[in-house]
PDB file of N, CA and C in Angstrom:
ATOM      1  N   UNK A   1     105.203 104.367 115.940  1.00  0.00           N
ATOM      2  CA  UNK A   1     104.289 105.473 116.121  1.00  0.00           C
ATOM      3  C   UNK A   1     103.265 105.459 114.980  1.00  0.00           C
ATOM      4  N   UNK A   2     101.912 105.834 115.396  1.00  0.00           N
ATOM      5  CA  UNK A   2     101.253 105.532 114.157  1.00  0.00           C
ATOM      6  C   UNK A   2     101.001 106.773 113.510  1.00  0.00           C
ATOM      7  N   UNK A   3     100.284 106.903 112.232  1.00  0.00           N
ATOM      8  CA  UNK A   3     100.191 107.645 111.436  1.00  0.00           C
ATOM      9  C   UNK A   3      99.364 109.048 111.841  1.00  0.00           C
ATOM     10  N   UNK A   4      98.680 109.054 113.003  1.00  0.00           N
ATOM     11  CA  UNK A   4      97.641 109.718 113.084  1.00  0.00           C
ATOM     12  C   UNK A   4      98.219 110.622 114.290  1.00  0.00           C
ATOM     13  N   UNK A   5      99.176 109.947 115.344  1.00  0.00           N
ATOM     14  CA  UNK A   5     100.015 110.369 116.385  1.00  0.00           C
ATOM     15  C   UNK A   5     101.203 111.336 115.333  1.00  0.00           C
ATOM     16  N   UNK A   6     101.530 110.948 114.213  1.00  0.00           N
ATOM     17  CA  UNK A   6     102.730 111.712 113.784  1.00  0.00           C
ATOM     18  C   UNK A   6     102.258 113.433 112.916  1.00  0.00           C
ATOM     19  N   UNK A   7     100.680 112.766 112.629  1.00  0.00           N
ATOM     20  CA  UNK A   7      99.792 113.980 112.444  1.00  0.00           C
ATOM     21  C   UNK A   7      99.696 115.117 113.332  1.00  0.00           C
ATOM     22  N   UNK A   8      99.326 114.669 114.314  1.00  0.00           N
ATOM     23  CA  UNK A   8      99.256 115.288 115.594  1.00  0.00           C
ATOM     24  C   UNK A   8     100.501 116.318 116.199  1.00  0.00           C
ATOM     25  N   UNK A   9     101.421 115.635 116.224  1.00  0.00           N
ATOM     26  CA  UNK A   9     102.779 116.232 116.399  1.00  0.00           C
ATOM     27  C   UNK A   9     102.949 117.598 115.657  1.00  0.00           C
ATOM     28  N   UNK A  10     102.257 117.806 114.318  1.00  0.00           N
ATOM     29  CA  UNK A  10     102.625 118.916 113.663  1.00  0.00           C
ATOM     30  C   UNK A  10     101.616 120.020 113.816  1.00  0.00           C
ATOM     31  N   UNK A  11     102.304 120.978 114.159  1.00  0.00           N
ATOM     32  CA  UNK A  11     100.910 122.843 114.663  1.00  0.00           C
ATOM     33  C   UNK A  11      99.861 122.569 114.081  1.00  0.00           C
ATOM     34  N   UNK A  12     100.200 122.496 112.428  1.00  0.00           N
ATOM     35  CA  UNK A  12      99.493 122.657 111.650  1.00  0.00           C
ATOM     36  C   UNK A  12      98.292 121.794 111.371  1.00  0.00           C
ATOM     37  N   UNK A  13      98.181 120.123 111.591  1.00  0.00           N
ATOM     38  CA  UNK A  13      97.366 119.859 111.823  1.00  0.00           C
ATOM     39  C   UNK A  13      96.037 119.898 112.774  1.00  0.00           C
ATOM     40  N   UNK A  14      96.685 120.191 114.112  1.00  0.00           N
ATOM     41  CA  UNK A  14      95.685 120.352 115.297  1.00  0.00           C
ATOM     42  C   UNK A  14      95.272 122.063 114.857  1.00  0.00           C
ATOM     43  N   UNK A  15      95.544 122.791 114.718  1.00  0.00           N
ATOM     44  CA  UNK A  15      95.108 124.139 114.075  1.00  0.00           C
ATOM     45  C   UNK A  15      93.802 123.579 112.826  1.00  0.00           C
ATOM     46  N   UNK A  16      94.118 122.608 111.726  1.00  0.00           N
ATOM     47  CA  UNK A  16      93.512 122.042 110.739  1.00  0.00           C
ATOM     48  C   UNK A  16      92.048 121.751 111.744  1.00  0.00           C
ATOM     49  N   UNK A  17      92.193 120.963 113.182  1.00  0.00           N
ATOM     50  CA  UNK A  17      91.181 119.754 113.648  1.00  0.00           C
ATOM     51  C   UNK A  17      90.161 120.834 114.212  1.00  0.00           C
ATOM     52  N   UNK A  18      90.768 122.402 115.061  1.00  0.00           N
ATOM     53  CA  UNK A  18      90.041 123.352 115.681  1.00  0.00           C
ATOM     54  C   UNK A  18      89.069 123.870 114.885  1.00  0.00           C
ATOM     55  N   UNK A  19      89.241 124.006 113.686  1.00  0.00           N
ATOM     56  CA  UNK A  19      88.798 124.630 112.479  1.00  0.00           C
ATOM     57  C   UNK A  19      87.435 124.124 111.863  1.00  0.00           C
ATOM     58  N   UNK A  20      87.170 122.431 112.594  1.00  0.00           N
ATOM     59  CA  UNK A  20      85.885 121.577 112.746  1.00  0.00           C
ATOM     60  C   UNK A  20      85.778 121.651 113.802  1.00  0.00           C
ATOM     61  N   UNK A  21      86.355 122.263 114.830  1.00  0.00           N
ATOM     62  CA  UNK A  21      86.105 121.836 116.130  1.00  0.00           C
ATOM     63  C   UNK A  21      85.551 120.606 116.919  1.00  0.00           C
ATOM     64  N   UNK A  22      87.070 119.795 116.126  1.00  0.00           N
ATOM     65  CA  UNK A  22      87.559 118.261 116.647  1.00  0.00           C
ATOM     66  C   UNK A  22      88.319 118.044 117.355  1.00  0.00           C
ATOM     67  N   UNK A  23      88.148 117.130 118.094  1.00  0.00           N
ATOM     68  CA  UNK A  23      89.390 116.864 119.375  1.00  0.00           C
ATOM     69  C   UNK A  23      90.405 115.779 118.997  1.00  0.00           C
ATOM     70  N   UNK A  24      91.328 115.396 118.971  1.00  0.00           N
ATOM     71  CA  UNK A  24      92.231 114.350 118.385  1.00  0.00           C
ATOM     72  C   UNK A  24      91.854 113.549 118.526  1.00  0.00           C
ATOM     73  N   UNK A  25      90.842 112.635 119.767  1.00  0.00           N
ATOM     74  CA  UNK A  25      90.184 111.137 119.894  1.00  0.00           C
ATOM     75  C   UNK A  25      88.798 111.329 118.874  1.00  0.00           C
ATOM     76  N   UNK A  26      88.558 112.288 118.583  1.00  0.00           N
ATOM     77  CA  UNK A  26      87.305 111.913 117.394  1.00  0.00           C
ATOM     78  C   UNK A  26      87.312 111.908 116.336  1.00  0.00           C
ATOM     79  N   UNK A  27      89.051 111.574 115.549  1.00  0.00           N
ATOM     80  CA  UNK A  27      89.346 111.368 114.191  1.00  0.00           C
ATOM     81  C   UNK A  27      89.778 109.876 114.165  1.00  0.00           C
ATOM     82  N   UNK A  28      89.486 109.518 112.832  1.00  0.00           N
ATOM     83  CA  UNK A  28      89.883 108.306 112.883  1.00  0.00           C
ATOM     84  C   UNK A  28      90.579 108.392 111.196  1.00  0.00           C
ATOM     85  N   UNK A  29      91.611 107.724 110.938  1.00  0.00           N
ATOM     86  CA  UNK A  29      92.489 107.087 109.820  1.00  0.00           C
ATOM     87  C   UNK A  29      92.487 105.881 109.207  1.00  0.00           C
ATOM     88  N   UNK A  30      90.765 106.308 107.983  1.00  0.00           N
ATOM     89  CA  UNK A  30      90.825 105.092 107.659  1.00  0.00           C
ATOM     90  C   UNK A  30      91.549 104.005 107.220  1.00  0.00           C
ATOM     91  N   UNK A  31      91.728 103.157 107.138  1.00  0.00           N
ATOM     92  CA  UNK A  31      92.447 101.772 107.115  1.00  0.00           C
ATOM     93  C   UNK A  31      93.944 102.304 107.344  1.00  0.00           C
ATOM     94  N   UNK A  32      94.287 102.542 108.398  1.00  0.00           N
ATOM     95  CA  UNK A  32      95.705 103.488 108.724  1.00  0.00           C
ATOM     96  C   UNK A  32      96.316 101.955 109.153  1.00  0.00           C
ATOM     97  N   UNK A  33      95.586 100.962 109.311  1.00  0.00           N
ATOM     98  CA  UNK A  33      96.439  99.842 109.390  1.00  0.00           C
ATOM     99  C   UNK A  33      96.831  99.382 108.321  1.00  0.00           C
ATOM    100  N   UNK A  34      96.143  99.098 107.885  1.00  0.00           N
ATOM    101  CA  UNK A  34      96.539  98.457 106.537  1.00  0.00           C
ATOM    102  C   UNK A  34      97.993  99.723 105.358  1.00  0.00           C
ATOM    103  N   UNK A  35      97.642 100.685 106.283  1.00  0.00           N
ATOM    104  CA  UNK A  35      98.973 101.838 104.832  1.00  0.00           C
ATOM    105  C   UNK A  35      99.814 101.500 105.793  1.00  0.00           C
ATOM    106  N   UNK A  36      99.593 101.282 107.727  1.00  0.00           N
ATOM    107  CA  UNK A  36     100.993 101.317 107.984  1.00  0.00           C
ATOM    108  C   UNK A  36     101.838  99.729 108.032  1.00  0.00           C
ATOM    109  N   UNK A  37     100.758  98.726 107.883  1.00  0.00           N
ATOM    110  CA  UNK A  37     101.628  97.345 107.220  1.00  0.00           C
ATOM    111  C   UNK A  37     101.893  97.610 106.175  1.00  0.00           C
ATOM    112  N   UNK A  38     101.664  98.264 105.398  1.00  0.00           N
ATOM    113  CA  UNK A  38     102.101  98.436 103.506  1.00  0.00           C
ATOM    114  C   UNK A  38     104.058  99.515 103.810  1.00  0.00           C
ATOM    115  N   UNK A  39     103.593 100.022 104.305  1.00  0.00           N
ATOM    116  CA  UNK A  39     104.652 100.355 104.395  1.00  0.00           C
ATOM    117  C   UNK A  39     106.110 100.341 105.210  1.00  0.00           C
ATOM    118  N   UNK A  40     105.593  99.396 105.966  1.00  0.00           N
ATOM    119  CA  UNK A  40     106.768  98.710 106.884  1.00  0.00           C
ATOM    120  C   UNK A  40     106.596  97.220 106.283  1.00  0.00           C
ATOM    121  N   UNK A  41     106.042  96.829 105.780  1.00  0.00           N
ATOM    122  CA  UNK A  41     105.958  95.861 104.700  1.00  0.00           C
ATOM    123  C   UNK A  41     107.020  95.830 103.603  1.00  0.00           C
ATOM    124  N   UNK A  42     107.097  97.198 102.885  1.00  0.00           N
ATOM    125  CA  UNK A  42     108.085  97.361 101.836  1.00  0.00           C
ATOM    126  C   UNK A  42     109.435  98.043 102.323  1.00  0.00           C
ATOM    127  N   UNK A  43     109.121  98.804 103.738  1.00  0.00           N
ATOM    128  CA  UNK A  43     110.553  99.388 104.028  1.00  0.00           C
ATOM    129  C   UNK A  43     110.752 100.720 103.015  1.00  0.00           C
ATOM    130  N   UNK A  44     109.694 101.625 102.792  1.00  0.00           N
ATOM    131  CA  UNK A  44     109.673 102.515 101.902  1.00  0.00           C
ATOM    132  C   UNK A  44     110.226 103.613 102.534  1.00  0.00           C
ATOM    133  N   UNK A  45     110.929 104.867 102.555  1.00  0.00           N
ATOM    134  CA  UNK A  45     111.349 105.972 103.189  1.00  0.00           C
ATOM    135  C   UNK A  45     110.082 106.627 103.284  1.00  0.00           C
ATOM    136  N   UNK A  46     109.768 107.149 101.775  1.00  0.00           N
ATOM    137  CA  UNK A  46     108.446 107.967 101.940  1.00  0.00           C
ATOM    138  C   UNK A  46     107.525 106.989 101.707  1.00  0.00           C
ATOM    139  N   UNK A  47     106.152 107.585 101.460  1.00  0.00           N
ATOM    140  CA  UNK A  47     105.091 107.481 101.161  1.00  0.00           C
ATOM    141  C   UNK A  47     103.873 108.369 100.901  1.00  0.00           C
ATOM    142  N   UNK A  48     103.548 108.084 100.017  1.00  0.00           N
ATOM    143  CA  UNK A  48     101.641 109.140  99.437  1.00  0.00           C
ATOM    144  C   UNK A  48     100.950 108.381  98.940  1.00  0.00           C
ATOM    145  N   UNK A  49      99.985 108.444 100.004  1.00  0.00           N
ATOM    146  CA  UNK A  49      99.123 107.453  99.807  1.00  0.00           C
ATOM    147  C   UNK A  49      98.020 108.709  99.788  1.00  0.00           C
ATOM    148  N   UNK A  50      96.821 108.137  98.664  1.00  0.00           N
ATOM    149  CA  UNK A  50      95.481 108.796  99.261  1.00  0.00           C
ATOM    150  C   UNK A  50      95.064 108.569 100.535  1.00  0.00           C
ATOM    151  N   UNK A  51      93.827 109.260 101.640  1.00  0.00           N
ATOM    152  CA  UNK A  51      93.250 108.801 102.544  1.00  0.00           C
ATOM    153  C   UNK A  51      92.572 109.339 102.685  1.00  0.00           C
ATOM    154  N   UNK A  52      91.228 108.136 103.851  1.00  0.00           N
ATOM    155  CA  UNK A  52      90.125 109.590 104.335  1.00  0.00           C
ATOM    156  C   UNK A  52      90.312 110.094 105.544  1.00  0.00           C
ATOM    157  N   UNK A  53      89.980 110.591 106.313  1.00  0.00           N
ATOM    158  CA  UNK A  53      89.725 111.060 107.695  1.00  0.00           C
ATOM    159  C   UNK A  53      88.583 111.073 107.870  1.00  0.00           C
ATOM    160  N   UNK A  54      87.923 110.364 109.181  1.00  0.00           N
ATOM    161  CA  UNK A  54      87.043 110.704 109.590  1.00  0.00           C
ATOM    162  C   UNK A  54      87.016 111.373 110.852  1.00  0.00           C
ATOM    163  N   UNK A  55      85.907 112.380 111.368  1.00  0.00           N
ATOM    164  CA  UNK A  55      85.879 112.852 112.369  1.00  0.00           C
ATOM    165  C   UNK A  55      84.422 113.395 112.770  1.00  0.00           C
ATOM    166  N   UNK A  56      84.529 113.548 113.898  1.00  0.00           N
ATOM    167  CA  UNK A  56      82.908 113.758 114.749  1.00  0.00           C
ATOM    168  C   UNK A  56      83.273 115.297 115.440  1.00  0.00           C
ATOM    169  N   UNK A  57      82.110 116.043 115.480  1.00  0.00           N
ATOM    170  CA  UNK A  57      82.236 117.318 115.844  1.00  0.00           C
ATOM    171  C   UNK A  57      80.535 117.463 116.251  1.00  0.00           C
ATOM    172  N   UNK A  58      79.898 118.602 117.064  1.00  0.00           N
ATOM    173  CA  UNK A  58      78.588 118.264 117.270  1.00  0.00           C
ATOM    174  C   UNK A  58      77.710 118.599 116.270  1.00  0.00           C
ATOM    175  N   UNK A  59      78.209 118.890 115.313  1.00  0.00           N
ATOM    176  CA  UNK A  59      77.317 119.104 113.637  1.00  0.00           C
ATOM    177  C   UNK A  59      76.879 117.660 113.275  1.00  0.00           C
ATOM    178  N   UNK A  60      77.917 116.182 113.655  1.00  0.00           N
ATOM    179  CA  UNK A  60      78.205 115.132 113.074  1.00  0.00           C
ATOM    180  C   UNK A  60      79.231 114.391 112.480  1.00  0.00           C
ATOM    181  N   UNK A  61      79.025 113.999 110.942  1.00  0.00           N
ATOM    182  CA  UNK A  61      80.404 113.701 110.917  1.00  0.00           C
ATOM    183  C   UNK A  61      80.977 114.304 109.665  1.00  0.00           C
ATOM    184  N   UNK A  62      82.365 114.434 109.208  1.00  0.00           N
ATOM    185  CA  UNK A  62      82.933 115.119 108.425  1.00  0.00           C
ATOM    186  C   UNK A  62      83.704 114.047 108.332  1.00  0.00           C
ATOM    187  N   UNK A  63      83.664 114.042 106.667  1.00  0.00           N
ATOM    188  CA  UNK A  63      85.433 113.128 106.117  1.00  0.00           C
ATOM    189  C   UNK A  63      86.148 114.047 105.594  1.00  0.00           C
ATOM    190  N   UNK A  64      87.512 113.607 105.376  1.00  0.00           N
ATOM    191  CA  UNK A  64      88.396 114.795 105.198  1.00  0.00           C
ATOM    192  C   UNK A  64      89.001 113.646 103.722  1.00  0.00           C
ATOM    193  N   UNK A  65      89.238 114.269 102.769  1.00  0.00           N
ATOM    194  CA  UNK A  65      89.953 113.546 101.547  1.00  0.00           C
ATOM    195  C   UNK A  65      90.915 114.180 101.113  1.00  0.00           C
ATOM    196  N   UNK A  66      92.283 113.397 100.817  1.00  0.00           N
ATOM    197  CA  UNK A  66      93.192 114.166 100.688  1.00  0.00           C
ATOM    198  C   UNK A  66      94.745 113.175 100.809  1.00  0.00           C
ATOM    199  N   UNK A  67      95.772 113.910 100.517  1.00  0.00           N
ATOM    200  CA  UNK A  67      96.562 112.717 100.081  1.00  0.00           C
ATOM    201  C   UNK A  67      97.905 112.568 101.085  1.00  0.00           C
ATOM    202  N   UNK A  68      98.098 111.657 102.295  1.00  0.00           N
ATOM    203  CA  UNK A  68      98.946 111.880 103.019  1.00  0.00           C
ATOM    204  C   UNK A  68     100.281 111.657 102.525  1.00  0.00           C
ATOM    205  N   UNK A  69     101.266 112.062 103.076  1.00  0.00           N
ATOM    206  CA  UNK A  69     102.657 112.631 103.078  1.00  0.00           C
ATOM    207  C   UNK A  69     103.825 112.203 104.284  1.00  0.00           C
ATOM    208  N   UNK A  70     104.292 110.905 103.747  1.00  0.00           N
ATOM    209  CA  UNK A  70     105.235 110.363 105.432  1.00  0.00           C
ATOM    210  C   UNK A  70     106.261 110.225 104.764  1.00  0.00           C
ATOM    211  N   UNK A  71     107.423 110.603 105.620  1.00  0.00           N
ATOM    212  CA  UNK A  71     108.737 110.386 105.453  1.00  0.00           C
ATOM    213  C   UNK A  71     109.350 109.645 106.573  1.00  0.00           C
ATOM    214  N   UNK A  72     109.300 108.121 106.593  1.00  0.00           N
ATOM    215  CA  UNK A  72     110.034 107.189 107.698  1.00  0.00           C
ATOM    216  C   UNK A  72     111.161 107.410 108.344  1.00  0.00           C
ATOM    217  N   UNK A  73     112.072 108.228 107.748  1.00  0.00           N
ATOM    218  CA  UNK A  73     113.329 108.828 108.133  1.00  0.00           C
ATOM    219  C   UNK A  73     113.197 109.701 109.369  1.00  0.00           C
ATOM    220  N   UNK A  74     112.494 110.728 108.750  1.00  0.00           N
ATOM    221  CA  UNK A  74     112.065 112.014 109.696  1.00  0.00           C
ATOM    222  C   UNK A  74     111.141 111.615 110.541  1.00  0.00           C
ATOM    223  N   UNK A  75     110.375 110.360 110.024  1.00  0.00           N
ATOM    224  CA  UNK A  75     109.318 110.489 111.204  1.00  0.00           C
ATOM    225  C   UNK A  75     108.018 111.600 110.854  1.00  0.00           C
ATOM    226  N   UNK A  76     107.807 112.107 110.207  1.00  0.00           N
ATOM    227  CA  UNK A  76     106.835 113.123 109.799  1.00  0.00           C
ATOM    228  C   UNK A  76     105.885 112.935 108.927  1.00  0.00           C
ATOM    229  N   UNK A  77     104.971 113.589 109.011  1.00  0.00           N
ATOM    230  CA  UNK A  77     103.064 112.820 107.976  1.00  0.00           C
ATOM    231  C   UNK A  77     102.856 114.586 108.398  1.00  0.00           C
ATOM    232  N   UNK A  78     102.350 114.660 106.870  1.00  0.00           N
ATOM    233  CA  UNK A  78     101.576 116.035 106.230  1.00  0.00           C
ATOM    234  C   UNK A  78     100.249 115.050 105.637  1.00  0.00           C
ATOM    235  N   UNK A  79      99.020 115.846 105.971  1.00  0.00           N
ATOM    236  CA  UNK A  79      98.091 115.481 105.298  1.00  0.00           C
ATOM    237  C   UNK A  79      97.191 116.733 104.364  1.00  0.00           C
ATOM    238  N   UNK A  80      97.372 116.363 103.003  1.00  0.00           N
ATOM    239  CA  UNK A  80      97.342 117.482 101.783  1.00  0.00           C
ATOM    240  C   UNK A  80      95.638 117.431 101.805  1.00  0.00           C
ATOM    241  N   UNK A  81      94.554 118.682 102.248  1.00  0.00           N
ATOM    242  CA  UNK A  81      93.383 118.082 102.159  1.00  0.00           C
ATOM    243  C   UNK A  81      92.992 118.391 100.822  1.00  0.00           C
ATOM    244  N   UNK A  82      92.058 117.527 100.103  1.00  0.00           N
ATOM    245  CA  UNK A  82      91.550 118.283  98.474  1.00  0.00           C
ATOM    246  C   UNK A  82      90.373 118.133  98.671  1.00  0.00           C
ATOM    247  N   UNK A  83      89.542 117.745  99.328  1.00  0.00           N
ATOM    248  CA  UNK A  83      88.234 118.160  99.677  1.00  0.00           C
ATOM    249  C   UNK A  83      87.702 117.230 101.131  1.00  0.00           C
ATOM    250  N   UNK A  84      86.367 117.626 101.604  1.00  0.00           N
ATOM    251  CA  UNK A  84      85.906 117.185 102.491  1.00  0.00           C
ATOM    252  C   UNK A  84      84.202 116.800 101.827  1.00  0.00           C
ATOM    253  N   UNK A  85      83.361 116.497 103.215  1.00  0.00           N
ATOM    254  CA  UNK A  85      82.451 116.193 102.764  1.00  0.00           C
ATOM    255  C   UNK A  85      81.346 116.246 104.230  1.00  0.00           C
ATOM    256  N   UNK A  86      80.368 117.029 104.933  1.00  0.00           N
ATOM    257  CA  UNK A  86      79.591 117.026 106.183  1.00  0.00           C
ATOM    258  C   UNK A  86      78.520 115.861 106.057  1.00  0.00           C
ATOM    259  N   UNK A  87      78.753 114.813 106.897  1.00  0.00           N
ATOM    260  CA  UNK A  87      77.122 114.293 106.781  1.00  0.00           C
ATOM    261  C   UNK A  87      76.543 114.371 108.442  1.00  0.00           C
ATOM    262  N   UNK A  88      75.232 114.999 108.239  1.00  0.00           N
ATOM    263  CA  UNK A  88      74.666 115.270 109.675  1.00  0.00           C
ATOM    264  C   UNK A  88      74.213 113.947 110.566  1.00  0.00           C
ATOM    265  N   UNK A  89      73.942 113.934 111.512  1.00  0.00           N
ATOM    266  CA  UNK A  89      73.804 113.199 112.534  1.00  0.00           C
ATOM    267  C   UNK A  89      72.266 112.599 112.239  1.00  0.00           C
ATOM    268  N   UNK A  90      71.736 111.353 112.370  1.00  0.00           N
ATOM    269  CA  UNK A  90      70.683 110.636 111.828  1.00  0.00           C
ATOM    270  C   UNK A  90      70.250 111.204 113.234  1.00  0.00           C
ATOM    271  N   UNK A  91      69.056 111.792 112.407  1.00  0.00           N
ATOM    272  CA  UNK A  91      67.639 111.534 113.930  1.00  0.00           C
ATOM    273  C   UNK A  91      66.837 109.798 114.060  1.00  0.00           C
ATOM    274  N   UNK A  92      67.248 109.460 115.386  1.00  0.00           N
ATOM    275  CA  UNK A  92      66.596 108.212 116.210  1.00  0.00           C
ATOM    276  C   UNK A  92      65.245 108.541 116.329  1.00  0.00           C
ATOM    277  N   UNK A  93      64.535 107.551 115.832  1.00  0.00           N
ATOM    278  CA  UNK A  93      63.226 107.642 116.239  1.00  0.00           C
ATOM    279  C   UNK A  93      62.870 107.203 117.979  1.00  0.00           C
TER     280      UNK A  93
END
């Protein structure tokens, strides 16, 4: 299961995504491949890793920064936010 599906699973995040008024297919977990070979790589229980989030909402786009929280056992990912950041949508000529 990947990192972003185990996000999902918890109230509290999709409550977090309404709050930009984001839909779960318009976030993305940057390099969520690469933390989830790192960590089935080492066979770690937990893990905290920094990460960003990105996501699209009709303002544009928003990253989310902040330090995720998995426990392989449980199966469970908390993502701790410590800041964000809006960048608006480029006007096309």
């Amino acid at each position: 299961m990947k990192i972003k599906e185990l996000l999902l699973n918890g109230n509290n995040f999709s409550v977090f995504l309404n709050q930009f008024s984001m839909k779960a297919e318009d976030i993305k977990i940057q390099d969520e491949d690469v933390i989830w070979f790192d960590l089935n790589q080492h066979h770690q229980e937990t893990l905290k890793e920094s990460i960003c989030i990105e996501g699209k909402n009709n303002d544009g786009v928003v990253n989310f920064f902040g330090t995720l929280h998995y426990n392989l056992l449980n199966q469970l990912a908390v993502f701790e936010m410590q800041g964000y950041e809006k960048v608006s949508p480029r006007l096309l000529p």
